[in-house]
Each structure stands twice: as C-alpha cells, then as structure tokens.
N, C-alpha and C. Protein backbone atom coordinates (compact mmCIF):
# COMPACT_ATOMS: atom_id res chain seq x y z
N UNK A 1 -116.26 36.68 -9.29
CA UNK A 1 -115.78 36.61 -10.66
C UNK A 1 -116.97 36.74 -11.61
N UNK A 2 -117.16 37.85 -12.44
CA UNK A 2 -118.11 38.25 -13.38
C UNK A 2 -118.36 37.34 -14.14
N UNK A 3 -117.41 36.47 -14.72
CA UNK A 3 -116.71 35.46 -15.99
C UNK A 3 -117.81 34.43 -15.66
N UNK A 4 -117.96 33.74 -14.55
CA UNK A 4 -118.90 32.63 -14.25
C UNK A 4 -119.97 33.49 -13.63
N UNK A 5 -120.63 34.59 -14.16
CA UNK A 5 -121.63 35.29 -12.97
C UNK A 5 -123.06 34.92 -14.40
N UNK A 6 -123.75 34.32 -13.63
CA UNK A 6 -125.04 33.51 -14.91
C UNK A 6 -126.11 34.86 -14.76
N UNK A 7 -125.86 35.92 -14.03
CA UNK A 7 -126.80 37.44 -14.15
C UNK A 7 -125.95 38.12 -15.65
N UNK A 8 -124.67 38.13 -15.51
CA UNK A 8 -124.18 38.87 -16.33
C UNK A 8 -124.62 38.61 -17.67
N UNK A 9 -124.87 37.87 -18.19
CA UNK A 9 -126.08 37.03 -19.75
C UNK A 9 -127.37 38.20 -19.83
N UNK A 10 -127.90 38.77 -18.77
CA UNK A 10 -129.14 39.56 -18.22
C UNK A 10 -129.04 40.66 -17.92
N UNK A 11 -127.45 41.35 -18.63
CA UNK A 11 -127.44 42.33 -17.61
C UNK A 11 -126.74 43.15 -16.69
N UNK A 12 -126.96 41.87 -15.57
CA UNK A 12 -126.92 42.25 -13.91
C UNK A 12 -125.57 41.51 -13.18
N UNK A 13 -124.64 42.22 -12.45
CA UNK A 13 -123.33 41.54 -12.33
C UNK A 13 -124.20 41.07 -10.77
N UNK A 14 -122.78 39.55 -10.50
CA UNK A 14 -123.48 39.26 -9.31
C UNK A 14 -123.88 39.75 -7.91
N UNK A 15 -124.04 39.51 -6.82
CA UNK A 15 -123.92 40.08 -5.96
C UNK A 15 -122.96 39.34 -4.79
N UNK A 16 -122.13 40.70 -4.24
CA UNK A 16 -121.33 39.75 -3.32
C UNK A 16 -121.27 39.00 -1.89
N UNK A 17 -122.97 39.56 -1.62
CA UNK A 17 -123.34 38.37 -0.42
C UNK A 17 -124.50 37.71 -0.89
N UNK A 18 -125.03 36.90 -0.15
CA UNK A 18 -125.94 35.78 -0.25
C UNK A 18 -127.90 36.53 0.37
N UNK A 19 -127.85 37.58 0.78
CA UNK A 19 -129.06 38.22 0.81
C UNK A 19 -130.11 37.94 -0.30
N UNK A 20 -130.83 37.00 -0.32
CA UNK A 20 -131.64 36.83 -1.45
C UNK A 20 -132.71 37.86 -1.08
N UNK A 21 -133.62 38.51 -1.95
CA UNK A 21 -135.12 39.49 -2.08
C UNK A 21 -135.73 38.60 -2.94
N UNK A 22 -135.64 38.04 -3.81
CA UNK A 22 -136.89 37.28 -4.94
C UNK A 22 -136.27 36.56 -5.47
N UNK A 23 -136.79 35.82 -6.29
CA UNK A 23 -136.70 34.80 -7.18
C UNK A 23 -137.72 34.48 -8.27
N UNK A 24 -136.90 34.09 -9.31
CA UNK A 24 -137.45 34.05 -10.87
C UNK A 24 -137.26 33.14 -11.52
N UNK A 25 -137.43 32.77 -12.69
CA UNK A 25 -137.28 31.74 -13.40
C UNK A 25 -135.77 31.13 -13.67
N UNK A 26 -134.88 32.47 -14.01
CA UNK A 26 -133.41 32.67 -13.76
C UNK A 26 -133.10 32.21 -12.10
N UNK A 27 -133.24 32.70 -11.18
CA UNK A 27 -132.04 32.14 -10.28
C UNK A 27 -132.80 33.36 -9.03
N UNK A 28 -132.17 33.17 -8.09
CA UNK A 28 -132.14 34.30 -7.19
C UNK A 28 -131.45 35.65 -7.16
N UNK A 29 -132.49 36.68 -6.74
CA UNK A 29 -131.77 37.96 -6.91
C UNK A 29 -131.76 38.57 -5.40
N UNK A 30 -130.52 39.42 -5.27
CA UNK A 30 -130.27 40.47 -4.10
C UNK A 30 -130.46 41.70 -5.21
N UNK A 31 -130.15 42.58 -3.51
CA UNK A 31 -129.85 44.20 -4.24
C UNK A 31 -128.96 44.45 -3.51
N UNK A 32 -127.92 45.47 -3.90
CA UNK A 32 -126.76 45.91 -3.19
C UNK A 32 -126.37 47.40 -3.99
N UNK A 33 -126.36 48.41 -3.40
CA UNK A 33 -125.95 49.55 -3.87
C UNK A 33 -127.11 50.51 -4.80
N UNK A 34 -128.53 49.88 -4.39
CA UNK A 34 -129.74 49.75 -5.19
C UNK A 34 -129.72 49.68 -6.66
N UNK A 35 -129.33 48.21 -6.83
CA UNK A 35 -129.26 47.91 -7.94
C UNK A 35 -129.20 46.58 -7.94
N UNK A 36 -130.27 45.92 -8.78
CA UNK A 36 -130.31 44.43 -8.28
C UNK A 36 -129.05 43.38 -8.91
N UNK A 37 -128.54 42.09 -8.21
CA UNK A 37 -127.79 41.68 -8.54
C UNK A 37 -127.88 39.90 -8.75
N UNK A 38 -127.71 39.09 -9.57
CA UNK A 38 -127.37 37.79 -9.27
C UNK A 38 -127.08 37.51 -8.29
N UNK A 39 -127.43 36.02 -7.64
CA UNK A 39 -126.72 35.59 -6.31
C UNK A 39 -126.72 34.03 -6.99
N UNK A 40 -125.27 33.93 -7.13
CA UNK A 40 -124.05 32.42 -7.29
C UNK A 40 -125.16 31.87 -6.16
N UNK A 41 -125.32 30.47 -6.89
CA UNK A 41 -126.04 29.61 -5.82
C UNK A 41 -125.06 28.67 -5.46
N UNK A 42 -123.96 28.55 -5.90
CA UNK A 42 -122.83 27.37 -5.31
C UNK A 42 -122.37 28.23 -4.39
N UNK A 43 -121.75 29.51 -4.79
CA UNK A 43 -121.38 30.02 -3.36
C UNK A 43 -121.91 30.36 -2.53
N UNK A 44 -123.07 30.86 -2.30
CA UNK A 44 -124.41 30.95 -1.10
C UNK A 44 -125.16 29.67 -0.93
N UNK A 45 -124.57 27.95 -1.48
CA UNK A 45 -125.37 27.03 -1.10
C UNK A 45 -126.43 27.10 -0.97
N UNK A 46 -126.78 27.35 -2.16
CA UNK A 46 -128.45 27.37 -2.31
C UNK A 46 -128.83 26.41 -3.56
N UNK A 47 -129.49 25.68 -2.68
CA UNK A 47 -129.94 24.40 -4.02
C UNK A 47 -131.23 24.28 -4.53
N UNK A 48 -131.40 24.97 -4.96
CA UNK A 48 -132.94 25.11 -6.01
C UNK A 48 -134.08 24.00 -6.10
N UNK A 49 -135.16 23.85 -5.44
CA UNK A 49 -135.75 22.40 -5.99
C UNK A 49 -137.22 23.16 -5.81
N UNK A 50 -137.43 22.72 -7.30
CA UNK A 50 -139.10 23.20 -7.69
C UNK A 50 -139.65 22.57 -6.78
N UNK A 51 -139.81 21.49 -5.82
CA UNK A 51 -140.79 21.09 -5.16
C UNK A 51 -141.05 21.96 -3.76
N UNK A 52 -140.04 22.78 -3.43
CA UNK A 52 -139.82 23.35 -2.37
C UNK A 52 -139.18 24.83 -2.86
N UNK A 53 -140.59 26.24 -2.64
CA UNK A 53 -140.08 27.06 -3.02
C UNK A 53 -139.34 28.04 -2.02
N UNK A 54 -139.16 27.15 -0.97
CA UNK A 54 -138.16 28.49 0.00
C UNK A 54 -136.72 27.97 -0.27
N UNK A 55 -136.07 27.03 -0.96
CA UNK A 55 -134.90 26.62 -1.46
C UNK A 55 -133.85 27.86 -2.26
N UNK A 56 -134.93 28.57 -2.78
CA UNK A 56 -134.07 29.28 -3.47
C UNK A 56 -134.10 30.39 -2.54
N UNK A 57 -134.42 30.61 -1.73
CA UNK A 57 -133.70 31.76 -0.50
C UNK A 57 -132.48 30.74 -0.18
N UNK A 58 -132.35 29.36 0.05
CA UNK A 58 -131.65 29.20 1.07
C UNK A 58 -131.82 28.45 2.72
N UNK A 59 -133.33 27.95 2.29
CA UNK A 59 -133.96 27.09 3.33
C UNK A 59 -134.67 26.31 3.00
N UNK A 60 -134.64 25.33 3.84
CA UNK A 60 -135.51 24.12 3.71
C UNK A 60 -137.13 24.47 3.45
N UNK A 61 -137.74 22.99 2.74
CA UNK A 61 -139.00 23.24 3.22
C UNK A 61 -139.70 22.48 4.10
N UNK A 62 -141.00 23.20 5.19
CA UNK A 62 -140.97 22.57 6.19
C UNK A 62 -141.78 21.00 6.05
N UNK A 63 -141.89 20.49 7.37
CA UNK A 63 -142.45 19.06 7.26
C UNK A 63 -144.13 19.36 7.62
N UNK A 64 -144.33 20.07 8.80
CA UNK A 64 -145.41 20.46 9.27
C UNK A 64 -145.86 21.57 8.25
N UNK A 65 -147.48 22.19 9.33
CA UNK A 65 -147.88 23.36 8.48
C UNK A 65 -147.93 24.70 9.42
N UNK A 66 -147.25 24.88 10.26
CA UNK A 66 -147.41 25.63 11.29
C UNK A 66 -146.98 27.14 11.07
N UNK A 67 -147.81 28.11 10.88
CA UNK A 67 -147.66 29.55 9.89
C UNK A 67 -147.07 29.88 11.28
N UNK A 68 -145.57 30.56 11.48
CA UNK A 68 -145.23 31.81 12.25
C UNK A 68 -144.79 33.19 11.61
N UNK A 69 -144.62 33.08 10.18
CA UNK A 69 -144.49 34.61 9.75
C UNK A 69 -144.81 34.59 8.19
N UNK A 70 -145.49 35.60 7.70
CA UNK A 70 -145.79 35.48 6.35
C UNK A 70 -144.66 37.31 5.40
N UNK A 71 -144.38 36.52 4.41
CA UNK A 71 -143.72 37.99 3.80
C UNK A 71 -144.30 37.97 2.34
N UNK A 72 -143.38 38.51 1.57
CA UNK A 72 -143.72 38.90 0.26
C UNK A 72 -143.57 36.86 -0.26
N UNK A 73 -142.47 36.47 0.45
CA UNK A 73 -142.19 35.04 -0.62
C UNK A 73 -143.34 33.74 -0.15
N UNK A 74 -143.60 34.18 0.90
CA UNK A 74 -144.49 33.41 1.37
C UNK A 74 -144.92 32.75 2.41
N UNK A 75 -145.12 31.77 3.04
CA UNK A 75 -145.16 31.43 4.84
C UNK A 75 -144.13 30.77 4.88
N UNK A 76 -144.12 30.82 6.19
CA UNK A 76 -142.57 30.39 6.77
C UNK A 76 -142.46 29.73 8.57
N UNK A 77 -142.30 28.81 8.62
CA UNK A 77 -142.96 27.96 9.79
C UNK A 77 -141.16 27.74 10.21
N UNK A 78 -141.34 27.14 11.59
CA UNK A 78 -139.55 26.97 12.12
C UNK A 78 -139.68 25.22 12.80
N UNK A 79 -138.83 24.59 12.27
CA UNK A 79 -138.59 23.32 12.61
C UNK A 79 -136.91 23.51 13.50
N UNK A 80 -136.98 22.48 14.46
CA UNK A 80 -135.52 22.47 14.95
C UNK A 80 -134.72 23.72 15.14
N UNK A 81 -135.63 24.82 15.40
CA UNK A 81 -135.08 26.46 15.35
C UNK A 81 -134.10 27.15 14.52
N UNK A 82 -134.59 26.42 13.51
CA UNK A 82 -134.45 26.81 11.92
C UNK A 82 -135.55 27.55 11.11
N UNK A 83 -135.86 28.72 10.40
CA UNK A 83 -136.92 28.89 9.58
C UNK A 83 -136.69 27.85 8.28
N UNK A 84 -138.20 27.49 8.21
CA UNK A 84 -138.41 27.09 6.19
C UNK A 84 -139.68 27.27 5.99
N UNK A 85 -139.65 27.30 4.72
CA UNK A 85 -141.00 27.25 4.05
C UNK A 85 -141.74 26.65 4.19
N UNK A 86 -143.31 27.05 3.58
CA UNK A 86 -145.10 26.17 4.16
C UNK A 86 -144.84 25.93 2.66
C-alpha cells in the first residue's frame, strides 16, 4: 500500500520484498526493476537501532568480533548460525 509507503514523501514507491542494498538516514532501501525502492520496516521486521548498524538490513549485532565476510555495509561475523554485524 503506497498510502503508508514513508519512500513515497522522497519520491520512491516501496518495495515489495524485504532485500535491503543500503541504508540512509531515511530508512532502508532495495532495488527492484532497477529502480530503487523503500523497504516497510514493520513488514520486513526490521527494527532500526543506531547502536547496531546491521539492524537495518535485518540482523542482529554480533556479541563477539570474529570477521567471516566483509561487503559494501560492513563486517559480518555468524553467532548461533545466524549472520550479524561487527
């Protein structure tokens, strides 16, 4: 629903899966159809917390510091065979 879509203020209608690529001051963004889109954080359960910046993908952040993969958002270590953030 466009009506509650907090991209559409910006723009950008939402997107209809939960694929996050980046994040901004606004919220998380996908792309779909190459064209970037909002991603609803109530409906992709994604809970935002400045203290922990892999939240806004959608994952925890970790407890340890143990680097197994680095990308554009940043390191990413696996607890309980889960990925989250360093």
């Amino acid at each position: 629903n466009d009506s509650t879509c907090w991209s559409k203020s910006l723009g950008y209608s939402c997107c209809k899966s939960c694929n996050v690529v980046t994040i901004d001051k606004y919220g998380s963004w996908g792309v779909e159809n190459g064209h970037w889109c909002g991603i609803k954080s109530d409906s992709c359960n994604i809970h935002t917390d400045k203290k922990c910046w892999s939240s806004g993908y959608g994952y925890p952040c970790c407890s340890g510091c143990k680097v197994y993969y680095i990308d554009h958002a940043g390191e990413w270590g696996v607890e309980n065979g889960n990925w989250c953030g360093i």
